[in-house]
N, C-alpha and C. Protein backbone atom coordinates (compact mmCIF):
# COMPACT_ATOMS: atom_id res chain seq x y z
N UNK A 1 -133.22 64.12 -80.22
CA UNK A 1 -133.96 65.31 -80.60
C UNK A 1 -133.92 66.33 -79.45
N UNK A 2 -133.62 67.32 -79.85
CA UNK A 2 -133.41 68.40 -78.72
C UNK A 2 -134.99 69.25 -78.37
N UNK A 3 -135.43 68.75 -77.53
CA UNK A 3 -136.90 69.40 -77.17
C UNK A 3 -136.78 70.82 -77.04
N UNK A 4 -135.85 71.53 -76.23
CA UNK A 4 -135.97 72.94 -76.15
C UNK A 4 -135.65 73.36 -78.03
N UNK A 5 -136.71 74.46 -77.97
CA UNK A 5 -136.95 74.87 -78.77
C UNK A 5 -137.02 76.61 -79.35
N UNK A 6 -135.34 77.19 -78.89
CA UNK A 6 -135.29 78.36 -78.93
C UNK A 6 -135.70 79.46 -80.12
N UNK A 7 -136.28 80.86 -79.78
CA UNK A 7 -136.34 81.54 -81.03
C UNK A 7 -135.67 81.83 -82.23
N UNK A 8 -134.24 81.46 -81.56
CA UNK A 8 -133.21 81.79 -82.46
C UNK A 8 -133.44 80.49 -83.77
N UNK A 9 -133.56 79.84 -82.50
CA UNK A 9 -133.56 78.13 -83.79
C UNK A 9 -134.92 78.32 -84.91
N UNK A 10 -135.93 78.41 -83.66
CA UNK A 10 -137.31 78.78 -84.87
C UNK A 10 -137.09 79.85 -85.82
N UNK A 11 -136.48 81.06 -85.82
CA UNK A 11 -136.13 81.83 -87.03
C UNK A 11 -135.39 81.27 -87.70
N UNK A 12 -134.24 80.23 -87.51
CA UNK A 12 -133.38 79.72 -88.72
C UNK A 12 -133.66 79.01 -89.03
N UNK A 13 -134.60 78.32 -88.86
CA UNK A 13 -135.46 77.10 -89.69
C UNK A 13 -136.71 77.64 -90.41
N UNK A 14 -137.23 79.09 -90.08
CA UNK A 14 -138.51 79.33 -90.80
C UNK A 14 -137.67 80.05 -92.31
N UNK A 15 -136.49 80.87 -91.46
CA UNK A 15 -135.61 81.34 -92.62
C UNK A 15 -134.86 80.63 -93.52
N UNK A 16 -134.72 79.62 -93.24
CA UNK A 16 -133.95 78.26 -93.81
C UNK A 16 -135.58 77.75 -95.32
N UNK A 17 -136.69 77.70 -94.64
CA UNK A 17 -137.54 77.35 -95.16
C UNK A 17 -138.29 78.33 -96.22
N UNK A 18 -138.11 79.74 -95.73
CA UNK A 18 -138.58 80.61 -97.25
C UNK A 18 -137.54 80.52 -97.69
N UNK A 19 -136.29 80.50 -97.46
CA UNK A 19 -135.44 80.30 -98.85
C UNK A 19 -135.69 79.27 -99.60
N UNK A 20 -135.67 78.39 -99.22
CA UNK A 20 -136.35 76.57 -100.26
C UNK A 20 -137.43 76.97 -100.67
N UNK A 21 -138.41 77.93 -100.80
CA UNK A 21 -139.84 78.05 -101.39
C UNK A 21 -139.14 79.13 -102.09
N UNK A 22 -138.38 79.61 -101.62
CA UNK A 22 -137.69 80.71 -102.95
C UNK A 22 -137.21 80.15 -104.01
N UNK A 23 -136.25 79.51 -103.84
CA UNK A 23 -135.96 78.55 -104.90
C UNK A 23 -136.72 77.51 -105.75
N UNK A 24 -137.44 76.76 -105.13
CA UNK A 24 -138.93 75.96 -105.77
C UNK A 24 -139.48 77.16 -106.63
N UNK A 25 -139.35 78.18 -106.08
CA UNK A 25 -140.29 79.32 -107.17
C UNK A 25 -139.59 79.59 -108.15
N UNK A 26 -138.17 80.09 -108.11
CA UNK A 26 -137.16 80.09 -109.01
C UNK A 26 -137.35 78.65 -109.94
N UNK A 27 -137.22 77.84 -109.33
CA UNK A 27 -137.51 76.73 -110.82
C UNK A 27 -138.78 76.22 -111.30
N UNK A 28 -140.00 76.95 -110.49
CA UNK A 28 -141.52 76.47 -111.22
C UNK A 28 -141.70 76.89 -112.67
N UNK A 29 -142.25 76.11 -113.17
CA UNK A 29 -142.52 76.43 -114.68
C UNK A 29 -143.66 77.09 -115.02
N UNK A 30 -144.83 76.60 -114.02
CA UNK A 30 -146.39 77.21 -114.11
C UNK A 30 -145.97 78.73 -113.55
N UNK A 31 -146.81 79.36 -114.03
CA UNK A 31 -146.64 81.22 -113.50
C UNK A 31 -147.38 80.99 -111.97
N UNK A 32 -148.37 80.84 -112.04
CA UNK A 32 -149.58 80.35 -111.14
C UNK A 32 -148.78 79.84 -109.62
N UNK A 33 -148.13 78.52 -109.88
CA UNK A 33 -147.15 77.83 -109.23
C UNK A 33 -146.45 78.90 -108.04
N UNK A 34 -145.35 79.45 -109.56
CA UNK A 34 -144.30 79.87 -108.53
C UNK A 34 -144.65 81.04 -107.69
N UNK A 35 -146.09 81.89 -108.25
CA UNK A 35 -146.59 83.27 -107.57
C UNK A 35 -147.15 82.75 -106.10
N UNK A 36 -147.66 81.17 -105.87
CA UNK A 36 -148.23 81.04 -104.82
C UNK A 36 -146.70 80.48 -103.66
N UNK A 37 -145.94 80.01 -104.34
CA UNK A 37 -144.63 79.69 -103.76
C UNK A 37 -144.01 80.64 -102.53
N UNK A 38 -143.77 82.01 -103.74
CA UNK A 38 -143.60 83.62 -103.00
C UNK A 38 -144.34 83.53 -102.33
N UNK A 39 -145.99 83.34 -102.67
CA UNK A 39 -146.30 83.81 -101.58
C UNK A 39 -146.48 83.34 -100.32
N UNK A 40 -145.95 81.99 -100.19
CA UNK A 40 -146.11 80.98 -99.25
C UNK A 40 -144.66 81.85 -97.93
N UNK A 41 -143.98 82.07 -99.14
CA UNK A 41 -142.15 82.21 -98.25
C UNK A 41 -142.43 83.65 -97.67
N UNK A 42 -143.13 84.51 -98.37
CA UNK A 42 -143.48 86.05 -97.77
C UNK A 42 -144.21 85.84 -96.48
N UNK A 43 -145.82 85.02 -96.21
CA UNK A 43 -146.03 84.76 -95.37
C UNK A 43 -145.38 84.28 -93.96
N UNK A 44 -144.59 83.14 -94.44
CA UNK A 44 -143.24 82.81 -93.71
C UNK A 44 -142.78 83.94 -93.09
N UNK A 45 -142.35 84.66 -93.70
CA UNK A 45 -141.23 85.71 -93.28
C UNK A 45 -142.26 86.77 -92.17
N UNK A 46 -143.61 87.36 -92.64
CA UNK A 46 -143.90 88.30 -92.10
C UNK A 46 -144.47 86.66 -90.96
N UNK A 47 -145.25 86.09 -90.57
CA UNK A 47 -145.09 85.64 -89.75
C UNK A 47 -144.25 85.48 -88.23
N UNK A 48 -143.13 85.69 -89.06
CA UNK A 48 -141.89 85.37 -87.77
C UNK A 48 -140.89 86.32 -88.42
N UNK A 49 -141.26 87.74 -87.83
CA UNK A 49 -139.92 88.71 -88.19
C UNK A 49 -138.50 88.42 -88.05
N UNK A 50 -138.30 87.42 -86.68
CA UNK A 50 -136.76 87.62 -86.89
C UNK A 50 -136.40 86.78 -87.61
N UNK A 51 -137.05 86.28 -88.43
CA UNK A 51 -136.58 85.05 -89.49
C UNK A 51 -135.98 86.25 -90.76
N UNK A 52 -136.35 87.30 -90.36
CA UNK A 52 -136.17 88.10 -91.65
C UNK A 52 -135.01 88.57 -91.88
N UNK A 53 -134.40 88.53 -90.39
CA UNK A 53 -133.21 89.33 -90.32
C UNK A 53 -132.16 88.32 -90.35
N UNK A 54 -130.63 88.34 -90.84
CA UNK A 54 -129.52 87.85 -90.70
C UNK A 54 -129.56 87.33 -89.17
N UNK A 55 -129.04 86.12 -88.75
CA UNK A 55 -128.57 86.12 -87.33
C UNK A 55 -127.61 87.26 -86.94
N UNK A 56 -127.58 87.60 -85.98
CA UNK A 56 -126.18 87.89 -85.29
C UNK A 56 -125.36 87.18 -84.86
N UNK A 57 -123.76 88.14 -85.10
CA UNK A 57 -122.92 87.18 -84.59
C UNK A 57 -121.98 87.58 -83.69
């Protein structure tokens, strides 16, 4: 396990992670469900801005 724990990495794993709550929302069936899903992955995102952005390359 790699202890250092760079920003770059923490944005591609928080960004890695609203996309999977994007998708869980994309296939919830309850309305209720998938609105709290979004809003789980929005939080995500404004949380940690550079998760928002594409990496650079």
């Amino acid at each position: 396990m790699n202890l250092y724990d760079s920003p770059v990495e923490r944005a591609r794993r928080t960004r890695e992670r609203a996309e999977e709550l994007g998708r869980a929302a994309d296939r919830a069936t309850d309305p209720e469900h998938r609105q709290r899903l979004r809003e789980k992955a929005l939080r995500l995102l404004r949380e940690n801005p550079a998760a928002d952005s594409p990496p650079s390359r």
